[in-house]
C-alpha atoms as a PDB file:
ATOM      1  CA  UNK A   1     279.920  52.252  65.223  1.00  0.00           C
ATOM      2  CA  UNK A   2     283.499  52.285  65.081  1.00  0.00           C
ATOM      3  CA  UNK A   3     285.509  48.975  64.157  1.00  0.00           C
ATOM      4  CA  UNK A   4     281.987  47.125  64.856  1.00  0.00           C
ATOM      5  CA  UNK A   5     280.710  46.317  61.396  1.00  0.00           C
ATOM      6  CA  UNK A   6     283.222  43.929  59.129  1.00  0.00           C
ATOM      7  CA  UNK A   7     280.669  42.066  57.010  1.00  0.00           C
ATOM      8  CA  UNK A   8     280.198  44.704  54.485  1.00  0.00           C
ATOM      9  CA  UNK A   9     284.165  44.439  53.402  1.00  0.00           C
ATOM     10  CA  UNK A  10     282.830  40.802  52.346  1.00  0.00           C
ATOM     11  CA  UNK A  11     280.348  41.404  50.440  1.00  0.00           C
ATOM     12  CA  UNK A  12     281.923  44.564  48.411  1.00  0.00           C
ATOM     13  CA  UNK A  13     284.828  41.740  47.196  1.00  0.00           C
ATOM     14  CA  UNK A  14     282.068  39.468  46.224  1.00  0.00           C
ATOM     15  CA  UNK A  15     280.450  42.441  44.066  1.00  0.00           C
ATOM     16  CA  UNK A  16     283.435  43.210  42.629  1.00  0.00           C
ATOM     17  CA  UNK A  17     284.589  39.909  41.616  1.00  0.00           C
ATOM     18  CA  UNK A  18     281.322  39.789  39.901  1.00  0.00           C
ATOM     19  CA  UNK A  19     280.877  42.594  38.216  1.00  0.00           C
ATOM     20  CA  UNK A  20     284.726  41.819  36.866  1.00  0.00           C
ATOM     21  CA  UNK A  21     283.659  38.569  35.149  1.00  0.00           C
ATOM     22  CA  UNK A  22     280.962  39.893  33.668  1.00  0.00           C
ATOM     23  CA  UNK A  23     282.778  42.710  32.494  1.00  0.00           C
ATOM     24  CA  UNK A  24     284.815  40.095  31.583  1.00  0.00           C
ATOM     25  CA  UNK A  25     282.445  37.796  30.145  1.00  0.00           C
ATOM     26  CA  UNK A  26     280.963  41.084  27.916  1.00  0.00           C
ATOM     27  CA  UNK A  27     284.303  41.370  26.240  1.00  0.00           C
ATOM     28  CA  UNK A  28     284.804  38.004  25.431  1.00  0.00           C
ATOM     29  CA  UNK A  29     281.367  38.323  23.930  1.00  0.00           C
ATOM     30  CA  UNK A  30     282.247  41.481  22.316  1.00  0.00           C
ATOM     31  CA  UNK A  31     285.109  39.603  20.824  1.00  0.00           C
ATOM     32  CA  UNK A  32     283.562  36.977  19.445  1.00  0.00           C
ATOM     33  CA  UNK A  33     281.175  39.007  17.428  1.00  0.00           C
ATOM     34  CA  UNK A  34     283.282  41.099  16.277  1.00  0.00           C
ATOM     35  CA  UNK A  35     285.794  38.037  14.848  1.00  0.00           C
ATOM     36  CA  UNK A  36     282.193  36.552  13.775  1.00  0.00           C
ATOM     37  CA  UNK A  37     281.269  39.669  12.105  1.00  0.00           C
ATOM     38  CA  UNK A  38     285.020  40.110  10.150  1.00  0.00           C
ATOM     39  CA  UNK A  39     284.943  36.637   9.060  1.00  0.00           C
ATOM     40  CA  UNK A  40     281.213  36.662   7.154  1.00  0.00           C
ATOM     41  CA  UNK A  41     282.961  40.359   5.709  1.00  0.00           C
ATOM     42  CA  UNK A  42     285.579  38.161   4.139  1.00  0.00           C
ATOM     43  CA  UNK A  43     283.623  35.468   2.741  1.00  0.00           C
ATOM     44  CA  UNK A  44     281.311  38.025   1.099  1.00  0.00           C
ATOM     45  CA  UNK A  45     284.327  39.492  -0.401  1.00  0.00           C
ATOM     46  CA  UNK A  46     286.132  36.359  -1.373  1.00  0.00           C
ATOM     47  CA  UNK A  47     282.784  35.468  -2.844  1.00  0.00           C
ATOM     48  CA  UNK A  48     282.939  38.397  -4.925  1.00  0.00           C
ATOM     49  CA  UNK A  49     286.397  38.258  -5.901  1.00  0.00           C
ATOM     50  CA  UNK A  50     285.700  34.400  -6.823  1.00  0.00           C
ATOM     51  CA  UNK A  51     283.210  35.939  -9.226  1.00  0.00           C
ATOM     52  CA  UNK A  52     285.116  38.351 -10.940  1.00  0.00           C
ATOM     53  CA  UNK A  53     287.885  35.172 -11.479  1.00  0.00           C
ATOM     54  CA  UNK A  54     285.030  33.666 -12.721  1.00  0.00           C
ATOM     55  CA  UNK A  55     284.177  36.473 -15.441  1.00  0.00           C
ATOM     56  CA  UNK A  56     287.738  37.420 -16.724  1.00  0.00           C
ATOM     57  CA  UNK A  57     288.581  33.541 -16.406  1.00  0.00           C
ATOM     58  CA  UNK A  58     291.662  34.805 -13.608  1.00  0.00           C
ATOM     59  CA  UNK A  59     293.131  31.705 -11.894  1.00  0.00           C
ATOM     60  CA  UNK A  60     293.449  32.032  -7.878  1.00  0.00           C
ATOM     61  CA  UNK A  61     297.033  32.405  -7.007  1.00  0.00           C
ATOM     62  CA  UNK A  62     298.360  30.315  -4.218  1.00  0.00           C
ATOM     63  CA  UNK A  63     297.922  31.334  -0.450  1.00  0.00           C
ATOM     64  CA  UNK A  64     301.661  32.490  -0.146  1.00  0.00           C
ATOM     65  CA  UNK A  65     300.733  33.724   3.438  1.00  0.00           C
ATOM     66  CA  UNK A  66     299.925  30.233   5.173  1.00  0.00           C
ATOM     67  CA  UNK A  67     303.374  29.219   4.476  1.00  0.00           C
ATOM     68  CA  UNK A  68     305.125  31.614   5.821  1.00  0.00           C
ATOM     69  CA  UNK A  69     305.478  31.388   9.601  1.00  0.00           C
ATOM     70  CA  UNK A  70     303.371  33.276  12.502  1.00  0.00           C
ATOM     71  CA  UNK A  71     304.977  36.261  14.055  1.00  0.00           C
ATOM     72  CA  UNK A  72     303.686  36.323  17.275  1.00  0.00           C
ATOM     73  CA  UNK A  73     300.904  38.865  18.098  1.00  0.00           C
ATOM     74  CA  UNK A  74     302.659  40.938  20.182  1.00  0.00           C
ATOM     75  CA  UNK A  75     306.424  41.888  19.371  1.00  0.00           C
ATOM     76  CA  UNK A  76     306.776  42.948  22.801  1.00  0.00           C
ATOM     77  CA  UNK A  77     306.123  39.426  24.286  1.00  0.00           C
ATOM     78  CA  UNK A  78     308.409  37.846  22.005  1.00  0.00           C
ATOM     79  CA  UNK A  79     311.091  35.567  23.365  1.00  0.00           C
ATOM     80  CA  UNK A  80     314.360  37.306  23.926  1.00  0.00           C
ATOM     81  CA  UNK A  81     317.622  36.832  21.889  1.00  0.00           C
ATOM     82  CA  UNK A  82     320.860  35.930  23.515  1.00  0.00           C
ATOM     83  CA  UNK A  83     324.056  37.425  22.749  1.00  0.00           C
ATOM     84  CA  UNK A  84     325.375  34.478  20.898  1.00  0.00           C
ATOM     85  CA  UNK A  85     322.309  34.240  18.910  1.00  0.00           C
ATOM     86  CA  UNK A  86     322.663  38.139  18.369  1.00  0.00           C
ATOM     87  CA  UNK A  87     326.290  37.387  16.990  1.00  0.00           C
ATOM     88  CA  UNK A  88     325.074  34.337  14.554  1.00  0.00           C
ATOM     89  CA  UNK A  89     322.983  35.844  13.051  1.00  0.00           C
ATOM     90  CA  UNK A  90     324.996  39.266  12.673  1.00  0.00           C
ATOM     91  CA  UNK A  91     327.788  36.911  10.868  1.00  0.00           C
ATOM     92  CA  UNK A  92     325.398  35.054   8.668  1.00  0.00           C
ATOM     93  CA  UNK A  93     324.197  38.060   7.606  1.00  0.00           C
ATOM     94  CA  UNK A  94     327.634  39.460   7.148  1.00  0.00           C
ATOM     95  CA  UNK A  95     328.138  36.373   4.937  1.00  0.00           C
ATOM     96  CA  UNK A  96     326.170  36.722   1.918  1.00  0.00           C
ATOM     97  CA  UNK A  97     326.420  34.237  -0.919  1.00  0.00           C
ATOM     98  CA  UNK A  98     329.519  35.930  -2.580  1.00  0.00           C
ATOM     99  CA  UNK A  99     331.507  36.018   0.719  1.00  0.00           C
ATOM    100  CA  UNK A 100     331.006  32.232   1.267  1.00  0.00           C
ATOM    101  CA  UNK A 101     331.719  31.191  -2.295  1.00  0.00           C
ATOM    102  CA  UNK A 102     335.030  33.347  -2.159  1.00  0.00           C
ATOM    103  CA  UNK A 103     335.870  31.768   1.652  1.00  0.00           C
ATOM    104  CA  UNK A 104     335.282  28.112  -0.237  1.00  0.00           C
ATOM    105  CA  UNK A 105     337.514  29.288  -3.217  1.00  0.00           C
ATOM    106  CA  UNK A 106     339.811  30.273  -0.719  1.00  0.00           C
ATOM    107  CA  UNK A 107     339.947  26.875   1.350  1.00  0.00           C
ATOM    108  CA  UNK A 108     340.422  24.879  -2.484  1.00  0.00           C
ATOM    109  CA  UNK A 109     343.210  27.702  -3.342  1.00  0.00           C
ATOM    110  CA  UNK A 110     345.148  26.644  -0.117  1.00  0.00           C
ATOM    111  CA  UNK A 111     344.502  22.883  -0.526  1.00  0.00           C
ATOM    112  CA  UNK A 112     346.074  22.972  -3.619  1.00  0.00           C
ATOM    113  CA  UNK A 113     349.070  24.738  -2.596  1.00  0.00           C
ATOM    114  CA  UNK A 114     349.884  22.831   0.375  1.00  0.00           C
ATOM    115  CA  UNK A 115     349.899  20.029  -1.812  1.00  0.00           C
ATOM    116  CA  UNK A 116     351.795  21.168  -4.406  1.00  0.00           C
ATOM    117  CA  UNK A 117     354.150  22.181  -1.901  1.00  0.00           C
ATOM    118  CA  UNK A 118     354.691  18.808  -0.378  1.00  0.00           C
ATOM    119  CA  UNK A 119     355.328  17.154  -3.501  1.00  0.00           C
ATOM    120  CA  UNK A 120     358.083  19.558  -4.530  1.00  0.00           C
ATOM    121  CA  UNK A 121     360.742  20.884  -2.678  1.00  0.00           C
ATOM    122  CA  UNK A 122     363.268  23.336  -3.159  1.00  0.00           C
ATOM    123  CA  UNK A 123     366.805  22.556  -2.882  1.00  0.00           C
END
């Protein structure tokens, strides 16, 4: 009996691969009617909401959310930031609107006086 029987091993990885897919295949399903079951909630509610607009004559504000862009699901899968990218954006936001309206004032200040002081010279 020893080292004589091998086609069991076979057919244990077959029964395992198919009891993962449909363990697989039950939380897809599982999924689905759970999204299914969320998204009739929010039409009832949006329904309701739509009526109570309707009664105190309330205008629907804008979707504000759709514009602004998708995070990703999952902060931990997000794409990681290089160094420089790090140091941009630590200097933009170092740079707020005051700091870059006093750097231009700056830049027009010196203009000026460099050409002031090539059209007059000191003897």
């Amino acid at each position: 009996a020893v080292g004589g029987d091998g086609g069991d091993d076979g057919d244990d990885k077959e029964k395992e691969e198919e009891a993962e897919r449909e363990r697989q295949e039950a939380i897809r399903e599982a999924e689905e009617r759970r999204k299914e079951k969320h998204r009739k909630m929010e039409e009832e509610r949006e329904k309701m909401r739509q009526e109570i607009r309707d009664k105190y004559n309330i205008k629907k504000k804008e979707e504000v959310q759709e514009m602004m862009p998708q995070e990703e699901p999952n902060p931990l899968m997000r794409k990681k930031k290089t160094p420089e990218e790090l140091a941009r954006e630590a200097e933009a936001e170092d740079e707020d609107e005051f700091t870059k309206l006093k750097n231009s004032i700056e830049t027009q200040v010196n203009e000026i006086k460099s050409q002031i002081e090539s059209k007059c010279s000191l003897q």
